[in-house]
N, C-alpha and C. Protein backbone atom coordinates (compact mmCIF):
# COMPACT_ATOMS: atom_id res chain seq x y z
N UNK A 1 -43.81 -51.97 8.65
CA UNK A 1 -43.89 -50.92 7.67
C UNK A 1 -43.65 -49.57 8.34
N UNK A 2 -44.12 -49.32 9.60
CA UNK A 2 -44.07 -47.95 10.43
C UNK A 2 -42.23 -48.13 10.41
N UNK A 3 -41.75 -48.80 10.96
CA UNK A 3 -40.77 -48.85 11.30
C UNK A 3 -39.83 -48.13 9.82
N UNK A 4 -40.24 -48.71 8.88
CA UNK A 4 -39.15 -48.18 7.94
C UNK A 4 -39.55 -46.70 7.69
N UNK A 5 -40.69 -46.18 7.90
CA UNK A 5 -41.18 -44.86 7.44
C UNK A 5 -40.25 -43.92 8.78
N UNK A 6 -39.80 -44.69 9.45
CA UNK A 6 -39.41 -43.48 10.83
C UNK A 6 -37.74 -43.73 10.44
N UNK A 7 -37.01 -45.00 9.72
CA UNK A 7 -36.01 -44.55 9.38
C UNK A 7 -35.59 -44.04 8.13
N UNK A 8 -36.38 -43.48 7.42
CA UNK A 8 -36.22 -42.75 5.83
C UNK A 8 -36.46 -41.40 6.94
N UNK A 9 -37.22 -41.04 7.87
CA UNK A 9 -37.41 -39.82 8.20
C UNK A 9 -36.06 -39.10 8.57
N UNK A 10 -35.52 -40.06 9.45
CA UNK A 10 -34.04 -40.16 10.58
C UNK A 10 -33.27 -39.74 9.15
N UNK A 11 -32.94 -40.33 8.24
CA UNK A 11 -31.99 -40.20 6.60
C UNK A 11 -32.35 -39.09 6.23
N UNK A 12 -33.48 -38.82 6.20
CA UNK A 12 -33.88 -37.60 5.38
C UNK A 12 -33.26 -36.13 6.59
N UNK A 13 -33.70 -36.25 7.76
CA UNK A 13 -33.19 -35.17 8.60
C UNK A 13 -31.67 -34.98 8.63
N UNK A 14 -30.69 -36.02 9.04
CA UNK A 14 -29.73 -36.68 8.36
C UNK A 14 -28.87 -35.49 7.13
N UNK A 15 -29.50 -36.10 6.35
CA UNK A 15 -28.72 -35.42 5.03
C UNK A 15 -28.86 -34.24 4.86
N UNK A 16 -29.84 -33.49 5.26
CA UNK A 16 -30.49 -32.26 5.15
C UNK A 16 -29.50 -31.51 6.35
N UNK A 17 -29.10 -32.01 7.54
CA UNK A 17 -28.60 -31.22 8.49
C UNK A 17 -26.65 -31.32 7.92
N UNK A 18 -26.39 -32.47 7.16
CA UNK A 18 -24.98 -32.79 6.43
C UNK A 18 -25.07 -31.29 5.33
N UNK A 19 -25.93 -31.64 4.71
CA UNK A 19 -25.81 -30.73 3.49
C UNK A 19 -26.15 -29.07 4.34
N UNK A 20 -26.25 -28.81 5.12
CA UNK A 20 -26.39 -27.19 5.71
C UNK A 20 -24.95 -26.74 6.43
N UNK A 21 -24.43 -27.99 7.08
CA UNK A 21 -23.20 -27.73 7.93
C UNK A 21 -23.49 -26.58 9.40
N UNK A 22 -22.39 -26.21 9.53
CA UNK A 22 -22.04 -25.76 11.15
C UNK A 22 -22.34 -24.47 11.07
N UNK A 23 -23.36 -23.52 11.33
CA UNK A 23 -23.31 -21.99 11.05
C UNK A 23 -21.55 -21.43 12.18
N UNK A 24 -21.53 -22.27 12.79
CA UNK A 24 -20.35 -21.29 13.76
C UNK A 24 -19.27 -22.40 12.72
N UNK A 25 -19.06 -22.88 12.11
CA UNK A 25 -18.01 -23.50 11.27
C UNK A 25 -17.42 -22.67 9.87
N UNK A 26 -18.55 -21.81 9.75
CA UNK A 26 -18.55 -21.18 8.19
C UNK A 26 -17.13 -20.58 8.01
N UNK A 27 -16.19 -20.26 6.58
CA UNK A 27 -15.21 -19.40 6.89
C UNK A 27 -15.50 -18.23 6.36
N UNK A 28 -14.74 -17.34 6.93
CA UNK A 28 -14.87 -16.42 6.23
C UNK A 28 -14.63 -16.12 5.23
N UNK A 29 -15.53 -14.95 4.26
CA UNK A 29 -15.29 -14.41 3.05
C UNK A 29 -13.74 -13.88 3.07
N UNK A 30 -13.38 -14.48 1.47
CA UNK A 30 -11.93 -13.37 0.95
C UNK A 30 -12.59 -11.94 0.46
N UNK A 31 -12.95 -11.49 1.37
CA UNK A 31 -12.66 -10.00 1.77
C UNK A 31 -11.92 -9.12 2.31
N UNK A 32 -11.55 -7.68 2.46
CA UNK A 32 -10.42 -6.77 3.23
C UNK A 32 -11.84 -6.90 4.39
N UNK A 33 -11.08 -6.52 5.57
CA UNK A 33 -12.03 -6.06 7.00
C UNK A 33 -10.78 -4.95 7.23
N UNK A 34 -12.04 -4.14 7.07
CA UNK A 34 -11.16 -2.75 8.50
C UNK A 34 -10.92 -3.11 9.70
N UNK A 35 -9.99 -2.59 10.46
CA UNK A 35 -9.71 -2.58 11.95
C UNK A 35 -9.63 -1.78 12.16
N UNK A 36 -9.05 -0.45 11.66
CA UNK A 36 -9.96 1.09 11.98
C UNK A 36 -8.78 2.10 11.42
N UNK A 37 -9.11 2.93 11.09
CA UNK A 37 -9.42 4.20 10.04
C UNK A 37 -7.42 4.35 9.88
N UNK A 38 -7.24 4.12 10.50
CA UNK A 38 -5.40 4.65 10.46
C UNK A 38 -4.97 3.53 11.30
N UNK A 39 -3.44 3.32 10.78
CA UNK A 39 -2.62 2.38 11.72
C UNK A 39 -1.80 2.82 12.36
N UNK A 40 -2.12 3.86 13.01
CA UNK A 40 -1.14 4.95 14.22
C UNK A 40 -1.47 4.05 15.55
N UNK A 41 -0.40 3.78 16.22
CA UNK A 41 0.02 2.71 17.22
C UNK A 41 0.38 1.13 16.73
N UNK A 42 0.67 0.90 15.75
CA UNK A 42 0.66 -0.60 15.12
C UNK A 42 2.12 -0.60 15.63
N UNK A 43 2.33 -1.74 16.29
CA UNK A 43 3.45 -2.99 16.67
C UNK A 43 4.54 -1.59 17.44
N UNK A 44 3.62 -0.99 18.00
CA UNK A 44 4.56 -0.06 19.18
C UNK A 44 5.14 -0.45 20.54
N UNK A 45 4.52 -2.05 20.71
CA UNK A 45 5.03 -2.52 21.72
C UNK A 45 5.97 -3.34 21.45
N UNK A 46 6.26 -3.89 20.01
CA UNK A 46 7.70 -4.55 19.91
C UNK A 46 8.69 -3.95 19.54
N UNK A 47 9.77 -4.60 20.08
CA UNK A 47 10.78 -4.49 20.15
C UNK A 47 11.85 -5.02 18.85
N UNK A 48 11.51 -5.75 17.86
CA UNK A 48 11.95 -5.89 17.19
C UNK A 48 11.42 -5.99 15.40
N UNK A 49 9.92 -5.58 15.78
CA UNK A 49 8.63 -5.47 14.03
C UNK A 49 9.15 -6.78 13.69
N UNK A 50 8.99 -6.23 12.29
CA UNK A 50 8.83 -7.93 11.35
C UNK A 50 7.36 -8.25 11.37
N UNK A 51 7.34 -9.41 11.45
CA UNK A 51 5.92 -10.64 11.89
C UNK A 51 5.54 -10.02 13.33
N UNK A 52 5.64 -9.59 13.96
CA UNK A 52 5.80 -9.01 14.99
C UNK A 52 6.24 -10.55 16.69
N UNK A 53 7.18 -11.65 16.07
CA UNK A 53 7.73 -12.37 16.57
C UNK A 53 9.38 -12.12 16.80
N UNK A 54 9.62 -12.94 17.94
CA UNK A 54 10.78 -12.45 18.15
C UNK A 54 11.96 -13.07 17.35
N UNK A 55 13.17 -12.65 16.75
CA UNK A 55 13.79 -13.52 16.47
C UNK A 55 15.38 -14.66 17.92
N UNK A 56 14.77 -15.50 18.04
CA UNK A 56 15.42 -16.31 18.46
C UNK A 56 17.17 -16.71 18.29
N UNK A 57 16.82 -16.93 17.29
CA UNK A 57 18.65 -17.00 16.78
C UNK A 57 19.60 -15.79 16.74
N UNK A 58 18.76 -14.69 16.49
CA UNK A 58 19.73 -13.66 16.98
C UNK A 58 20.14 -13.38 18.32
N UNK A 59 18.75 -13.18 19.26
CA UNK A 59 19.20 -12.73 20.76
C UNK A 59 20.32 -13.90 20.87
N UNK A 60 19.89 -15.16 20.81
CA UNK A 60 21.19 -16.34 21.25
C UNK A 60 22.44 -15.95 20.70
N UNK A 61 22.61 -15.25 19.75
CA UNK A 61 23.81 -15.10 19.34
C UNK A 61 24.44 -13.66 20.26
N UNK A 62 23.74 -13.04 20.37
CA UNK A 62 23.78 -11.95 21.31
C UNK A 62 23.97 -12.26 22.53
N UNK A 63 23.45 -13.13 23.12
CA UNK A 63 23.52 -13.09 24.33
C UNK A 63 24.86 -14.15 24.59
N UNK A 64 25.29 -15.14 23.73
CA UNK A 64 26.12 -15.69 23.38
C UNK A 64 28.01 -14.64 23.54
N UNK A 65 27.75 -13.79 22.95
CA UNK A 65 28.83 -13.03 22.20
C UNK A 65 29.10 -12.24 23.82
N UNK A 66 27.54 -11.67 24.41
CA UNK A 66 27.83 -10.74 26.03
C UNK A 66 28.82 -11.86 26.83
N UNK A 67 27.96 -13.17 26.95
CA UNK A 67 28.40 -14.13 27.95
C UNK A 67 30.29 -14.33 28.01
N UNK A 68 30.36 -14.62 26.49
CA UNK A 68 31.69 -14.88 26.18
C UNK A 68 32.67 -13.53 26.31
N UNK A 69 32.58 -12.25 26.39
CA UNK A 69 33.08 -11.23 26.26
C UNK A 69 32.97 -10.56 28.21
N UNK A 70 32.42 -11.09 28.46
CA UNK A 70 31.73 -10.49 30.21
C UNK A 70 32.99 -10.54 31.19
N UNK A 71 32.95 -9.28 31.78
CA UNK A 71 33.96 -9.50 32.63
C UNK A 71 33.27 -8.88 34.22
N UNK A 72 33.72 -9.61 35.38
CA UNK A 72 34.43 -11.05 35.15
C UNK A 72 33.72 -12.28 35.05
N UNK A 73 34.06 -13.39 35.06
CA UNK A 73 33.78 -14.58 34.66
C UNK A 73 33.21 -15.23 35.98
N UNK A 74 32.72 -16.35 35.83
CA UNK A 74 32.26 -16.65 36.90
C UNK A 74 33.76 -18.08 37.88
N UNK A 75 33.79 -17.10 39.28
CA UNK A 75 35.24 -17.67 39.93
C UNK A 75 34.86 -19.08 39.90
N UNK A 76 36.39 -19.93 39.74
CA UNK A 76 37.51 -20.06 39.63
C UNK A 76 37.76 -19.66 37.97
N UNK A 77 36.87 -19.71 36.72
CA UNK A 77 36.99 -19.62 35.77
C UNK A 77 37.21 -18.01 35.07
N UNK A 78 38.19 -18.20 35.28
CA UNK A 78 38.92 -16.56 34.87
C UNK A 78 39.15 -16.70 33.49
N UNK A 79 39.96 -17.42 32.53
CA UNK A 79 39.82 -17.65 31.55
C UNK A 79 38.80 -18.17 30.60
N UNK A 80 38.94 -18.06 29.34
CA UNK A 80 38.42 -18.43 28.25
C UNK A 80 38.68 -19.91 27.85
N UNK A 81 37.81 -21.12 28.60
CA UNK A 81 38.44 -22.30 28.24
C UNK A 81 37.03 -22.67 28.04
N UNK A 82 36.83 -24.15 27.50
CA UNK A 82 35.84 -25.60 27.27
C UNK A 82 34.74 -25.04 28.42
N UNK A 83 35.18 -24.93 29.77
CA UNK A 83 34.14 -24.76 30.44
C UNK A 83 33.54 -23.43 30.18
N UNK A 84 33.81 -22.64 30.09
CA UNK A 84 33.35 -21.43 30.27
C UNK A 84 32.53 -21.38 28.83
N UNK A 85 32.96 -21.85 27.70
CA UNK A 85 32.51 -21.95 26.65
C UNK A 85 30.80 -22.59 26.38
N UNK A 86 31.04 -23.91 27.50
CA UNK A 86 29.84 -24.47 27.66
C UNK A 86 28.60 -23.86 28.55
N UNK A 87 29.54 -22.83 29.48
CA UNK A 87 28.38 -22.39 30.30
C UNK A 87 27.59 -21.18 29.52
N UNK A 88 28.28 -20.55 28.46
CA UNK A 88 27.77 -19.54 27.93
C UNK A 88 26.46 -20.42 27.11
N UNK A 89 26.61 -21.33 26.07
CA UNK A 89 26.06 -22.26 25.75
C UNK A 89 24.52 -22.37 26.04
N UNK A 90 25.03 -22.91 27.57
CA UNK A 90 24.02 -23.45 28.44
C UNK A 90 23.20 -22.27 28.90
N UNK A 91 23.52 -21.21 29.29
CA UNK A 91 22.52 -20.02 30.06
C UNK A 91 22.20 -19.23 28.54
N UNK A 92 22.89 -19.44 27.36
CA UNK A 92 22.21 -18.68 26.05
C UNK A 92 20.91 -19.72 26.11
N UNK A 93 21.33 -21.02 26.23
CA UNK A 93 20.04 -21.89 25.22
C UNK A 93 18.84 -21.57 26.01
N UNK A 94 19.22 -21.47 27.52
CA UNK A 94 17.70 -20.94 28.21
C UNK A 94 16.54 -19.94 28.14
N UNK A 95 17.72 -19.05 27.60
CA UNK A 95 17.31 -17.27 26.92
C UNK A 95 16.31 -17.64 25.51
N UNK A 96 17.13 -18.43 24.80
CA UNK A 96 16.57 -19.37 22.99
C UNK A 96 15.47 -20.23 23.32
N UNK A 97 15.40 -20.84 24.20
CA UNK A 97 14.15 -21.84 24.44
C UNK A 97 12.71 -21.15 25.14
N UNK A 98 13.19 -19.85 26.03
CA UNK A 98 11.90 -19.30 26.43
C UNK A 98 11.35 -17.96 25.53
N UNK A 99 12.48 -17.73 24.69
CA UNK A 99 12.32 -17.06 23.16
C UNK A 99 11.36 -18.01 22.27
N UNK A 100 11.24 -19.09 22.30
CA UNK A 100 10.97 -20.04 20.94
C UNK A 100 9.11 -20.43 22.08
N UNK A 101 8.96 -20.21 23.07
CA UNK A 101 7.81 -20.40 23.80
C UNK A 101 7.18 -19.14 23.56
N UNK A 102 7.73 -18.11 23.61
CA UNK A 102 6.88 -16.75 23.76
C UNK A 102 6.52 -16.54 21.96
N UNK A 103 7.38 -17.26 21.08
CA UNK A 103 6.68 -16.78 20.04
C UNK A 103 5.21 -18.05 19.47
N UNK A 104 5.76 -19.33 19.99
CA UNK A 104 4.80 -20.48 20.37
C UNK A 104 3.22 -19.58 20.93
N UNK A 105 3.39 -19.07 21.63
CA UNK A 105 2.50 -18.88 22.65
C UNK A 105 1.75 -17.23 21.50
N UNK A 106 2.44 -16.41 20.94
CA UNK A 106 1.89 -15.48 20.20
C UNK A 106 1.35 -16.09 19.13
N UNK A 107 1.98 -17.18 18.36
CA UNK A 107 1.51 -17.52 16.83
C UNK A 107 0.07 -18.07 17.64
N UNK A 108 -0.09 -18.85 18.94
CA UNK A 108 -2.11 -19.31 19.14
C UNK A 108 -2.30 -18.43 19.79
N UNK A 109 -2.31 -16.84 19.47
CA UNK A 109 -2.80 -16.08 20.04
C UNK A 109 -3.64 -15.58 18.95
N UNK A 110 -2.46 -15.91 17.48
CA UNK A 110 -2.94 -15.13 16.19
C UNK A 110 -4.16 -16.15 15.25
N UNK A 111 -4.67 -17.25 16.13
CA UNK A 111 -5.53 -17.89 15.70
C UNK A 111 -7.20 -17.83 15.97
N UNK A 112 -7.97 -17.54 15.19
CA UNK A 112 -9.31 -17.62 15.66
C UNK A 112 -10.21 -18.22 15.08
N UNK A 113 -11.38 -18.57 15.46
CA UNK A 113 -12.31 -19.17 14.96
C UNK A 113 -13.68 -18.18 14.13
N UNK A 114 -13.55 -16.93 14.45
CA UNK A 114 -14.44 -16.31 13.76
C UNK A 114 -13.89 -14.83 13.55
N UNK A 115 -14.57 -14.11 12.50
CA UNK A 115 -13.54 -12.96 12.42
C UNK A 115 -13.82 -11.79 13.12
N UNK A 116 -15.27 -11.68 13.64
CA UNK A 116 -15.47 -11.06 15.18
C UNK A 116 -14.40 -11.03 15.72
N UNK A 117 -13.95 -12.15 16.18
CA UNK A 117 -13.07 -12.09 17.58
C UNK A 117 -11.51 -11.78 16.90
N UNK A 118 -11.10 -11.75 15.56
CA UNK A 118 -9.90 -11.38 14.98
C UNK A 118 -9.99 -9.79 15.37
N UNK A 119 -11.01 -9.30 14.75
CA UNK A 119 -11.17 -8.24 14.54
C UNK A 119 -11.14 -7.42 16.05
N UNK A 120 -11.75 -7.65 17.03
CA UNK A 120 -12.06 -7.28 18.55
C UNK A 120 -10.23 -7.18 19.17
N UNK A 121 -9.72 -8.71 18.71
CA UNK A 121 -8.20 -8.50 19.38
C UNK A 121 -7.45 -7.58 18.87
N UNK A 122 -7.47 -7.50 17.54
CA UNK A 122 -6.41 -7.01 16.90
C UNK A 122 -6.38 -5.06 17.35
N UNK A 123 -7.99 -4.79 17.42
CA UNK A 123 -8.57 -4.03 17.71
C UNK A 123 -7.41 -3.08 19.24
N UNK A 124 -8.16 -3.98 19.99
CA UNK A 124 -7.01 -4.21 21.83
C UNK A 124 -5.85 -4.54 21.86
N UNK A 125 -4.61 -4.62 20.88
CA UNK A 125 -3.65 -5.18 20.91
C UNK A 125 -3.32 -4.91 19.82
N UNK A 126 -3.18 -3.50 19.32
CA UNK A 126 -2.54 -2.75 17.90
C UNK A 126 -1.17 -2.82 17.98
N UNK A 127 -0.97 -2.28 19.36
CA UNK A 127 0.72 -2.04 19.58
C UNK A 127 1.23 -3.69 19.83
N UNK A 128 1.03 -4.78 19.95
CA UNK A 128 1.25 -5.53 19.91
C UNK A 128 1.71 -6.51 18.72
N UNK A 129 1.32 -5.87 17.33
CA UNK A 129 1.20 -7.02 16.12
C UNK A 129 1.77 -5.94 15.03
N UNK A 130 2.49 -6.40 14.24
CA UNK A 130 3.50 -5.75 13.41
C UNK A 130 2.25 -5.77 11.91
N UNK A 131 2.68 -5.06 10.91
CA UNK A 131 2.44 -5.01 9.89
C UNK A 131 2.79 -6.14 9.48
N UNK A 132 2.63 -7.03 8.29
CA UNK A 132 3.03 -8.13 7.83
C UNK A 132 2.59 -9.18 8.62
N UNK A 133 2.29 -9.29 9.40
CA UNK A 133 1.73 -10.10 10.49
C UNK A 133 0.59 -11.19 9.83
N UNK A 134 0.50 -12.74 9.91
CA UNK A 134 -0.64 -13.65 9.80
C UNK A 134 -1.19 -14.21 10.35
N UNK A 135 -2.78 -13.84 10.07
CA UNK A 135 -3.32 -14.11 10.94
C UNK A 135 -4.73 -14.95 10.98
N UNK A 136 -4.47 -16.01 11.48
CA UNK A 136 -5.01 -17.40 10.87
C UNK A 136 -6.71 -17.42 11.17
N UNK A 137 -7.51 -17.29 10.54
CA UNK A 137 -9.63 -17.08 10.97
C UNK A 137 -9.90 -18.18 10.45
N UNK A 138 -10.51 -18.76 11.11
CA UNK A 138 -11.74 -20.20 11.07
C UNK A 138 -10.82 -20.92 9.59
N UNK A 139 -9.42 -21.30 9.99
CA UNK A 139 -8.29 -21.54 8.93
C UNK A 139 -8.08 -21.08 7.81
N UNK A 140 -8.26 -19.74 7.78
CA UNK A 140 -8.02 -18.64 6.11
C UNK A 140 -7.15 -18.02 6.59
N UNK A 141 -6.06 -17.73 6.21
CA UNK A 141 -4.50 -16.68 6.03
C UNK A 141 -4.95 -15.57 5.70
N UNK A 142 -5.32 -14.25 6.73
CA UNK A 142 -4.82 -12.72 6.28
C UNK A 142 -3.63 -12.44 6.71
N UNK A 143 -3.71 -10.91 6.08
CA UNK A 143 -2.56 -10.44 6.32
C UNK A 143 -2.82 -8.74 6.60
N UNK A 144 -2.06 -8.50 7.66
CA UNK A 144 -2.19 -7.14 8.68
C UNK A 144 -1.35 -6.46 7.67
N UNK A 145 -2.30 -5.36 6.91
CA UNK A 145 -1.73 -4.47 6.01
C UNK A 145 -2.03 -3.29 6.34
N UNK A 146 -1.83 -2.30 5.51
CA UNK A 146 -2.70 -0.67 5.68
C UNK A 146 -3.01 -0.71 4.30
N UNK A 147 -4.22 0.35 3.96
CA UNK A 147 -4.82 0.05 2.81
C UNK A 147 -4.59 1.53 2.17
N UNK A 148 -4.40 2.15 0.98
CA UNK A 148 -4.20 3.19 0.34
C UNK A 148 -4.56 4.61 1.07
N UNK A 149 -5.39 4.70 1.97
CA UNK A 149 -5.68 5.80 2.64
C UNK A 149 -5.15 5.47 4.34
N UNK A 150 -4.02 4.58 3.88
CA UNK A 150 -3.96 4.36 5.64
C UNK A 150 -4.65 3.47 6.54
N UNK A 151 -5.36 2.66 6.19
CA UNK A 151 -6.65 2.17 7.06
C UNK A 151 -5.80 1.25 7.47
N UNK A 152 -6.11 0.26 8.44
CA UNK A 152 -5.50 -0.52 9.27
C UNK A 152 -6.50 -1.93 8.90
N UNK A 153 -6.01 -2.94 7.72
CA UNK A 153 -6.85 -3.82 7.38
C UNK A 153 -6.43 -5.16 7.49
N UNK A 154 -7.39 -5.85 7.22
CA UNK A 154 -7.39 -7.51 7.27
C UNK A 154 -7.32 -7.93 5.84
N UNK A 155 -6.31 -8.67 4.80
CA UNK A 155 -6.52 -8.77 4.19
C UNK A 155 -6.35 -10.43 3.77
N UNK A 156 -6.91 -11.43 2.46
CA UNK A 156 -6.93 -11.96 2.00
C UNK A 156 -5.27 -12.55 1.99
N UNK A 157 -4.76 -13.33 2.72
CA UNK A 157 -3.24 -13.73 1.73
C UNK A 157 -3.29 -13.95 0.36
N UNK A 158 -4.23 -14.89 0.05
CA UNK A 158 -4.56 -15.16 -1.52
C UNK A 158 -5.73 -14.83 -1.90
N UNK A 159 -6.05 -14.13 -2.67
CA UNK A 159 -7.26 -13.34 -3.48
C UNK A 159 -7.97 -14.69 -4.49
């Protein structure tokens, strides 16, 4: 009889700790969060805004168009033939593949688990992140806006 009274206890603690969940799991409220009063310095360190990611397919095409146009060529290949064609190719796709890592490497930068720590980076790293920018908290979508007086905010993707 003891025995069953200690596993209704175990069930009962059990369900009670199911039904409360993870306090560091919680998400956050669809609320705006300030990041502070004006967005003077926002995405001053890129080079190209937007999402504040790079675009890939363009530099390749760019760097594509230098390679093929470059003078001179690399010797014996003086002309414009198959090889030369492939080497442009080959030293663009390297430029495109460590393009497609650096924006890899920014999108889990733009991920967090609590909105403290959204708020703290975004904070240290203004010139770093473009307007329009998403930015993923304990898995809820904001979005790096400015708010009617300028403020520099966190907002709700979907309200």
């Amino acid at each position: 009889m003891r025995r069953t009274g200690l596993n209704w206890n175990v069930l009962v603690v059990a369900a009670v700790a199911a039904g409360m969940g993870c306090a560091h799991s919680q998400r956050p409220e669809s609320r705006i969060y300030v990041i502070s009063e004006d967005a003077h310095g926002v995405g001053t360190a890129l080079g190209t805004g937007g999402s504040g990611f790079r675009n890939c397919e363009a530099e390749e095409r760019e760097c594509y168009d230098e390679c093929w146009n470059a003078e001179p060529r690399p010797y014996p290949h003086t002309k414009k033939d198959g090889w030369y064609r492939e080497y442009c190719t080959r030293e663009c796709r390297k430029l495109y593949n460590e393009c497609e890592k650096s924006n890899e490497q920014k999108a889990r930068e733009l991920k967090f688990s609590r909105m403290d720590e959204a708020v703290d980076w975004i904070r240290n790293h203004k010139a770093e992140v473009a307007l329009g920018t998403v930015v993923i908290i304990a898995g809820v979508a904001f979005v790096l806006t400015t708010g009617g007086s300028g403020a520099l905010i966190l907002a709700p993707l979907a309200l």
